[in-house]
Protein backbone atom coordinates (compact mmCIF):
# COMPACT_ATOMS: atom_id res chain seq x y z
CA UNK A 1 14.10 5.09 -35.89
CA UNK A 2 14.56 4.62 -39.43
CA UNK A 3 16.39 6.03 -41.72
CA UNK A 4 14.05 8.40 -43.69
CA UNK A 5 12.98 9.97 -39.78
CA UNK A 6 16.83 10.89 -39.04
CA UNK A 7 17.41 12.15 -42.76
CA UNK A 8 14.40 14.73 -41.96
CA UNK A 9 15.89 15.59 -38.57
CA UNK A 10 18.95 16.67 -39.13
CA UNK A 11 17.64 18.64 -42.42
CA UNK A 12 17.50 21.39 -40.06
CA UNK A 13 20.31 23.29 -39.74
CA UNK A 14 20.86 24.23 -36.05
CA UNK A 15 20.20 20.80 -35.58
CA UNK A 16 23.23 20.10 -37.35
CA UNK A 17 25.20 22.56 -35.26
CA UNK A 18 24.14 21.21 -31.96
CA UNK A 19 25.50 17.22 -33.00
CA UNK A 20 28.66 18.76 -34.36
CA UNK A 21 28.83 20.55 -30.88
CA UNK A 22 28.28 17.61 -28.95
CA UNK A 23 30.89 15.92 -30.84
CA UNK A 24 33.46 16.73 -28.47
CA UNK A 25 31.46 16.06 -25.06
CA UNK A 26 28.66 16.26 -23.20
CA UNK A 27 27.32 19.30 -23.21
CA UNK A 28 24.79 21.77 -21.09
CA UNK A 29 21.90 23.35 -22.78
CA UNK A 30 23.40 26.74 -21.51
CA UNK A 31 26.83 25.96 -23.02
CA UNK A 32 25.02 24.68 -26.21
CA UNK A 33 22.89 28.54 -26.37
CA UNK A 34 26.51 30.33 -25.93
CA UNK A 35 28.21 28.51 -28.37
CA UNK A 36 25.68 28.40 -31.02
CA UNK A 37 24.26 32.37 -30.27
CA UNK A 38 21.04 30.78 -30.14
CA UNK A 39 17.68 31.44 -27.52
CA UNK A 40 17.27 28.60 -24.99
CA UNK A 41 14.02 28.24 -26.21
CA UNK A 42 15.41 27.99 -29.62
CA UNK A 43 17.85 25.14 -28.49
CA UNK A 44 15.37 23.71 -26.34
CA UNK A 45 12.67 22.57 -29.11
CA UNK A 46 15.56 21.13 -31.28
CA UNK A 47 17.29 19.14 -28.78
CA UNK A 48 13.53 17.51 -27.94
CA UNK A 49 13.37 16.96 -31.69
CA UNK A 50 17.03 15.11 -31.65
CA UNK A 51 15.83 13.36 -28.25
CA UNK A 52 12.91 11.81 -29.81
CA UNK A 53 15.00 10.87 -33.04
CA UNK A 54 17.40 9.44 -30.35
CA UNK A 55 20.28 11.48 -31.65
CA UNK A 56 20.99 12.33 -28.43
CA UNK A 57 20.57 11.40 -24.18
CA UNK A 58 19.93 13.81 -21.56
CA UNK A 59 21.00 12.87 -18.05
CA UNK A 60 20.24 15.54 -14.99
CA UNK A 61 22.52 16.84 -13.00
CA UNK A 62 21.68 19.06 -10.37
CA UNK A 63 19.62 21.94 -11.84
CA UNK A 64 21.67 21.54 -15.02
CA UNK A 65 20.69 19.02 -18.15
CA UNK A 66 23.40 17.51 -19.70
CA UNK A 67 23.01 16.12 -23.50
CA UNK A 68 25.46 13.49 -25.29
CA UNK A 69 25.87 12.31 -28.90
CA UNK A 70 24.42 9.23 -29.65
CA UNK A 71 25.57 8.40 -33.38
CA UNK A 72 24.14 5.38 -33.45
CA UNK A 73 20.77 6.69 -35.72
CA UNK A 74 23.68 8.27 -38.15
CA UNK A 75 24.85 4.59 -39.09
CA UNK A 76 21.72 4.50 -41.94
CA UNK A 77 23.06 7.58 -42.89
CA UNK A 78 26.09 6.86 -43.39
CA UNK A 79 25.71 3.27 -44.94
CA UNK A 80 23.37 5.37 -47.66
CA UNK A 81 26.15 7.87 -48.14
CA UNK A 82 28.75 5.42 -48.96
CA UNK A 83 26.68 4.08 -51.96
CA UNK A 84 27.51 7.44 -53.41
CA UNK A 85 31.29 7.07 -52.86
CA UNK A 86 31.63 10.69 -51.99
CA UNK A 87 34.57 10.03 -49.63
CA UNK A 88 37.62 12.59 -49.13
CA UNK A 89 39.10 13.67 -52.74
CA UNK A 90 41.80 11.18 -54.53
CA UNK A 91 44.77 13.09 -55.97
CA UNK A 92 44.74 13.65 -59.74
CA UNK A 93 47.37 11.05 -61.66
């Protein structure tokens, strides 16, 4: 995917939410609608929308779908971001 198709992706903001969510695990749609006070519908349609932008896997288990990070799109992202050299604050002299 390139980078232009991710940028427009995560320009949504519950999109957002839900890869910041995943960051710490694999996570069920259910636990994803709790956490984010969202419909399952709602959370639904955006994780297809990160699936296709391959922001994220799904893997089946049981009844239950499971979804995982994949940061891997990000790294355009990023690399553009750095140009700007907006990293963390340097103290004042």
């Amino acid at each position: 995917m390139v980078t232009d198709d991710v940028f427009a992706v995560i320009a949504e903001a519950t999109r957002r939410d839900i890869l910041v969510s995943l960051r710490s695990g694999d996570k069920a749609v259910g636990e994803l609608v709790e956490e984010l006070a969202a419909s399952q519908p709602t959370i639904s349609k955006h994780l297809k929308v990160l699936r296709e932008a391959d922001l994220v896997s799904m893997r089946a288990q049981g009844q239950k779908r499971y979804y995982a990070l994949n940061p891997k799109p990000l790294a355009g992202v990023a690399s553009w971001l750095e140009t700007f050299d907006v990293g963390p604050a340097k103290p004042a002299d």
